[in-house]
N, C-alpha and C. Protein backbone atom coordinates (compact mmCIF):
# COMPACT_ATOMS: atom_id res chain seq x y z
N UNK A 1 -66.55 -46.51 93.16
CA UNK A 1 -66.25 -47.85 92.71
C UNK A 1 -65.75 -48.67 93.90
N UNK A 2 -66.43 -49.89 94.09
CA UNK A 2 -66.04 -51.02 95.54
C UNK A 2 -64.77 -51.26 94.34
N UNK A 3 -63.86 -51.94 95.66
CA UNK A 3 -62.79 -52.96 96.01
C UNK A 3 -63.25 -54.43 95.55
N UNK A 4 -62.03 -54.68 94.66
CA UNK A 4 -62.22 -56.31 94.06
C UNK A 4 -61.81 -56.65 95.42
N UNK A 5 -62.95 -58.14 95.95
CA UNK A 5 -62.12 -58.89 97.17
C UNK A 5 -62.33 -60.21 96.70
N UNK A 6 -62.39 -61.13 97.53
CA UNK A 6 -62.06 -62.50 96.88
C UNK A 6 -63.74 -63.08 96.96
N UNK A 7 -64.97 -62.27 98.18
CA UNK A 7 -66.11 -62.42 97.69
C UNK A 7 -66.94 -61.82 96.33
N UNK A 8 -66.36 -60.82 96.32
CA UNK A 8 -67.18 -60.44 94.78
C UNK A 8 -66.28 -60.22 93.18
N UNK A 9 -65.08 -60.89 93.71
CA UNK A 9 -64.01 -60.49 91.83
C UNK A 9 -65.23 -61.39 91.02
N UNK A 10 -66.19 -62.01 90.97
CA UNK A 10 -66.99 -62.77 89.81
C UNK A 10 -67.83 -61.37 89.23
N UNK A 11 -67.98 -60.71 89.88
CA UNK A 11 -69.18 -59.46 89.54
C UNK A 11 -67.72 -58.01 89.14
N UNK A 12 -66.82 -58.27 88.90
CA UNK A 12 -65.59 -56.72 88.91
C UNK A 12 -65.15 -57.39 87.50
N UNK A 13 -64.22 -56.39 86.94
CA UNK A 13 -63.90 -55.95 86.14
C UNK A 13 -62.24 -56.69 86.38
N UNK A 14 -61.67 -57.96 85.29
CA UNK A 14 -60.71 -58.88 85.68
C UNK A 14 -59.35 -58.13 85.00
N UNK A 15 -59.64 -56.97 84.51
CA UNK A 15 -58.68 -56.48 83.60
C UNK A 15 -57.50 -55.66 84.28
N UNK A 16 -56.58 -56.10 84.85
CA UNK A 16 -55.10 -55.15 84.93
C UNK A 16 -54.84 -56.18 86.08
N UNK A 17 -55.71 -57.32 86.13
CA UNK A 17 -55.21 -58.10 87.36
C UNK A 17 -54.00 -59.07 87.17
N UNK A 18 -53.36 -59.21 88.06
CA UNK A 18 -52.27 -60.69 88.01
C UNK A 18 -53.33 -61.86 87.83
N UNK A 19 -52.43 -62.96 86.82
CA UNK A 19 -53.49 -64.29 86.69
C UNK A 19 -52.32 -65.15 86.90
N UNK A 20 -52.81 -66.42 87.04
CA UNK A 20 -52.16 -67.50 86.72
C UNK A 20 -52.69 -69.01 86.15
N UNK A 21 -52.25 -69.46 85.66
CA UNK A 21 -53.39 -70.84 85.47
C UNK A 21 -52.76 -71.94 85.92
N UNK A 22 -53.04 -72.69 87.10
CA UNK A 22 -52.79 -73.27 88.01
C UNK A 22 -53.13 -74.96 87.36
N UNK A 23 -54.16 -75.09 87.31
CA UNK A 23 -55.02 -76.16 86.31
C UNK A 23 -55.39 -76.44 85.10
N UNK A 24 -55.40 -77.39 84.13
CA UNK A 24 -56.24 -77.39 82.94
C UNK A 24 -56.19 -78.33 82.52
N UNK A 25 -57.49 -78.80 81.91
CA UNK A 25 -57.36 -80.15 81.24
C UNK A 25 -56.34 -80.47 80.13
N UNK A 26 -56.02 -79.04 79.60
CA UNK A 26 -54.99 -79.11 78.19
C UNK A 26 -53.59 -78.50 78.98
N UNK A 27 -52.69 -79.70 79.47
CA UNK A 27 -51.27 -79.33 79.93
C UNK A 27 -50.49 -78.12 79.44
N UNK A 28 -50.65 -77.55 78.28
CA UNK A 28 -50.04 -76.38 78.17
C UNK A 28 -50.16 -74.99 78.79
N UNK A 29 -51.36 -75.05 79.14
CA UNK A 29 -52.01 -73.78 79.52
C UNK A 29 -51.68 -73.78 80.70
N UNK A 30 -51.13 -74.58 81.77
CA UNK A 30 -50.59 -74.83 83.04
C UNK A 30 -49.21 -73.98 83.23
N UNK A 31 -49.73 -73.11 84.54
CA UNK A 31 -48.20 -72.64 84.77
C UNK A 31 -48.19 -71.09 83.91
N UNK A 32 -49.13 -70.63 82.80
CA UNK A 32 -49.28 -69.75 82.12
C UNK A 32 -49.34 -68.41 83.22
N UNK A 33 -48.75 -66.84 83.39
CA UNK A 33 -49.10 -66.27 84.11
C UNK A 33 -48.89 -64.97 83.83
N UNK A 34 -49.03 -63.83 83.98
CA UNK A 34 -48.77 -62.35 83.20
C UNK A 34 -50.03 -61.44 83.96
N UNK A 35 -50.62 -60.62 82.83
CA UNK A 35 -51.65 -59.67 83.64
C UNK A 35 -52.69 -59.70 82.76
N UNK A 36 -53.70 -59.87 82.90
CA UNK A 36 -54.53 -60.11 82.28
C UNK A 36 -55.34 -58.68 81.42
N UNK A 37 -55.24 -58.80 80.20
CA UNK A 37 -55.33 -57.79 79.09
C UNK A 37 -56.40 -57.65 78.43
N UNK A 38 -57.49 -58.89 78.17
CA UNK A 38 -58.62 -58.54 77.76
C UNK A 38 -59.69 -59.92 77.42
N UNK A 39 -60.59 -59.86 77.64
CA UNK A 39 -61.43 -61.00 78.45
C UNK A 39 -62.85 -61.11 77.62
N UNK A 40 -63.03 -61.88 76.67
CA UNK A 40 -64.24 -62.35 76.13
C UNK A 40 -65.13 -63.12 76.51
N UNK A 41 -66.30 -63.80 75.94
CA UNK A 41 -67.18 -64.41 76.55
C UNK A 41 -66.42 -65.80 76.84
N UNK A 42 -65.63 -66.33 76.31
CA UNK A 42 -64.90 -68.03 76.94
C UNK A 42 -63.58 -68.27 76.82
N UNK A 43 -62.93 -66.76 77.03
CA UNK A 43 -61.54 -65.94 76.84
C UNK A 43 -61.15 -65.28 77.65
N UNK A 44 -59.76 -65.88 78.28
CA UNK A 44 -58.35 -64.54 78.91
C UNK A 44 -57.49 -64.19 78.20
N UNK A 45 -57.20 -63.49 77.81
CA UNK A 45 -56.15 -63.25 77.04
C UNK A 45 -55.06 -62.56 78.52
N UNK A 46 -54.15 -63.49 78.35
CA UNK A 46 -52.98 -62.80 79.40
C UNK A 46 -51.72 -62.43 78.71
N UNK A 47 -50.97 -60.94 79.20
CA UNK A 47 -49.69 -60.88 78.98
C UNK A 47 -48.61 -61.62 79.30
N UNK A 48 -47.79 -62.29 78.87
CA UNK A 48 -47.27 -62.77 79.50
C UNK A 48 -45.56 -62.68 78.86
N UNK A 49 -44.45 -62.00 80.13
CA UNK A 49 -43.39 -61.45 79.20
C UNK A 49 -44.10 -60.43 77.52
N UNK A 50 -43.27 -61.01 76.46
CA UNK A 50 -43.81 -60.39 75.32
C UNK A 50 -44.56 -60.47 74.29
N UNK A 51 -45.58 -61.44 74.64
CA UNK A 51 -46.60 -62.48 74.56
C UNK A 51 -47.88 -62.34 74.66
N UNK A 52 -48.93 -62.46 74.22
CA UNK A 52 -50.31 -62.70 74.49
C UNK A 52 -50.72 -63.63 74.56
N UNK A 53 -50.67 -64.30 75.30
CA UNK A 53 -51.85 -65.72 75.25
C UNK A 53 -53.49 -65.71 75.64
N UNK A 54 -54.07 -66.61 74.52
CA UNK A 54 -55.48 -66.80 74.87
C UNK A 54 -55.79 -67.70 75.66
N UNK A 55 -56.18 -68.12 76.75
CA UNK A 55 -56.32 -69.03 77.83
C UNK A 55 -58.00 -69.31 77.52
N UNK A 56 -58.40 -70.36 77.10
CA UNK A 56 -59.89 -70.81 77.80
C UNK A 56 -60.07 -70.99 79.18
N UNK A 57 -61.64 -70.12 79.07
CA UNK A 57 -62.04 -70.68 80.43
C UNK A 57 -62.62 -71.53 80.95
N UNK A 58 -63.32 -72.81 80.03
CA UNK A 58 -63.87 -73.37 80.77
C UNK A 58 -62.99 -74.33 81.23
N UNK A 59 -61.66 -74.79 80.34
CA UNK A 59 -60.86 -75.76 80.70
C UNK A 59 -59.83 -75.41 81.74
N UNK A 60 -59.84 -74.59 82.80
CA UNK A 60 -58.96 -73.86 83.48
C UNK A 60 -59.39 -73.71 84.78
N UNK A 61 -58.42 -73.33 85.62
CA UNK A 61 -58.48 -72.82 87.11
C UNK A 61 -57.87 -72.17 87.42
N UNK A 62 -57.83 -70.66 87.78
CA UNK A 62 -56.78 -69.77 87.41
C UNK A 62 -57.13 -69.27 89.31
N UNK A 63 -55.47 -68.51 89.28
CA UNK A 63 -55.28 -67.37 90.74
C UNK A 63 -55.38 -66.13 90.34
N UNK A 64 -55.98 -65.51 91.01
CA UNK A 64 -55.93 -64.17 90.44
C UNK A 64 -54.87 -63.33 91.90
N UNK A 65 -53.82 -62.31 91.32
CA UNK A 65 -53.71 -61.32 92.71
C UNK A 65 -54.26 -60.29 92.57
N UNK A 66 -55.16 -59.85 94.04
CA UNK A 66 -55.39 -58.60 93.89
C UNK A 66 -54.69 -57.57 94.28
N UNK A 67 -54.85 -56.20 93.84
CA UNK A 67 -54.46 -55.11 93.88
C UNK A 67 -53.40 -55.36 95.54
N UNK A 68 -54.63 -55.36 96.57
CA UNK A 68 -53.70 -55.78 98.14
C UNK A 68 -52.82 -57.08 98.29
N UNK A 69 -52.81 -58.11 97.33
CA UNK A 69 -51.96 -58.93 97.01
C UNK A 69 -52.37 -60.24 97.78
N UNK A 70 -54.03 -59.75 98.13
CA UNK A 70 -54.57 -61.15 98.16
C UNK A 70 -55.02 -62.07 97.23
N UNK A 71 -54.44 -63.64 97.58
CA UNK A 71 -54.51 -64.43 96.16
C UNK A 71 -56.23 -65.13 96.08
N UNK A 72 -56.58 -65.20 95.26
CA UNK A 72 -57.84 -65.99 94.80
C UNK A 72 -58.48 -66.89 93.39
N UNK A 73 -58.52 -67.96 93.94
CA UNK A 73 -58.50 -69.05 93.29
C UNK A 73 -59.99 -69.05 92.72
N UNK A 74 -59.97 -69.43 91.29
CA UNK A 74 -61.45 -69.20 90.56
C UNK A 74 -61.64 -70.33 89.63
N UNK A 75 -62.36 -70.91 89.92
CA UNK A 75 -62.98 -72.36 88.74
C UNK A 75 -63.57 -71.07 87.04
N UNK A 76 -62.52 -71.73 85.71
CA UNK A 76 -62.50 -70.71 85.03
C UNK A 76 -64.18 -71.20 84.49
N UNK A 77 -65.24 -72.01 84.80
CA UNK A 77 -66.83 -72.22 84.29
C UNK A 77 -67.40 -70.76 84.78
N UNK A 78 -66.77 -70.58 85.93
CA UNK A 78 -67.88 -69.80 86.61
C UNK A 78 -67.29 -68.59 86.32
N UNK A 79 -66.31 -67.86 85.46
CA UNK A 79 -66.15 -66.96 84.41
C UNK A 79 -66.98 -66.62 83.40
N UNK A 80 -67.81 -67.74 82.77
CA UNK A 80 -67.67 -67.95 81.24
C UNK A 80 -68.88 -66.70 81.55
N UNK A 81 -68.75 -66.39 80.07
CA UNK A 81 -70.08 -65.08 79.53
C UNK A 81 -68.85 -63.75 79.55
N UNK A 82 -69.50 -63.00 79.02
CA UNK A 82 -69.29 -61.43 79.09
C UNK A 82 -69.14 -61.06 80.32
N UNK A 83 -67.90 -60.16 80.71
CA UNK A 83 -68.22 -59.41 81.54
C UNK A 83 -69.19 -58.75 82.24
N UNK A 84 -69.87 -58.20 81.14
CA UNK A 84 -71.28 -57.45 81.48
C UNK A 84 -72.51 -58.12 82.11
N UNK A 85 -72.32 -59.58 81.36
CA UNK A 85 -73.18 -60.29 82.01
C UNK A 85 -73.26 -61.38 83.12
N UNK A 86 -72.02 -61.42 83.67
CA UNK A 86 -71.62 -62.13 84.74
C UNK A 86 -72.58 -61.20 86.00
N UNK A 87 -72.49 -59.54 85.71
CA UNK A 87 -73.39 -58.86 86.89
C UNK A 87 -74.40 -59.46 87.28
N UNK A 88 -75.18 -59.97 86.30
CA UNK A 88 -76.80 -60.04 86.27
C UNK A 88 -77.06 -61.82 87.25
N UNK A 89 -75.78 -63.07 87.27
CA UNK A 89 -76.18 -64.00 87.56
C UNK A 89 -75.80 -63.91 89.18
């Protein structure tokens, strides 16, 4: 298994990562941050404290940290779909 880096986290697996949501058209979702727990086709669901929140993606701009604690910034459009099928674009 490769290393999430900040060229390919669109094609990896977003689950046990640090998030944050930096941006959004809907002010609440701003500032939202935890570890990210499970990820649908136009869905983050992040931990956050004792909390789950569902975060949309298309209205969002989230940081992700990786594992080496490099940060990377992701327009949440170019998320949207399934996991599975983000490989294929």
């Amino acid at each position: 298994m490769s290393l999430i880096t900040p060229f390919n986290i669109l094609k990896h697996e977003l689950i046990g990562l640090s998030i944050r949501v930096i941006e959004s058209t809907c002010k609440p979702y701003e500032g939202i941050e935890g570890e990210v727990i499970d990820e649908t086709r136009s869905m983050i669901y992040i931990k956050s404290g004792k909390y789950v929140k569902a975060v949309p993606k298309t209205s969002c701009k989230f940081v992700f940290t990786l594992k080496d604690g490099v940060k990377v910034e992701v327009e949440g459009v170019k998320l949207l779909g399934r996991p599975e099928d983000r490989l294929k674009r």
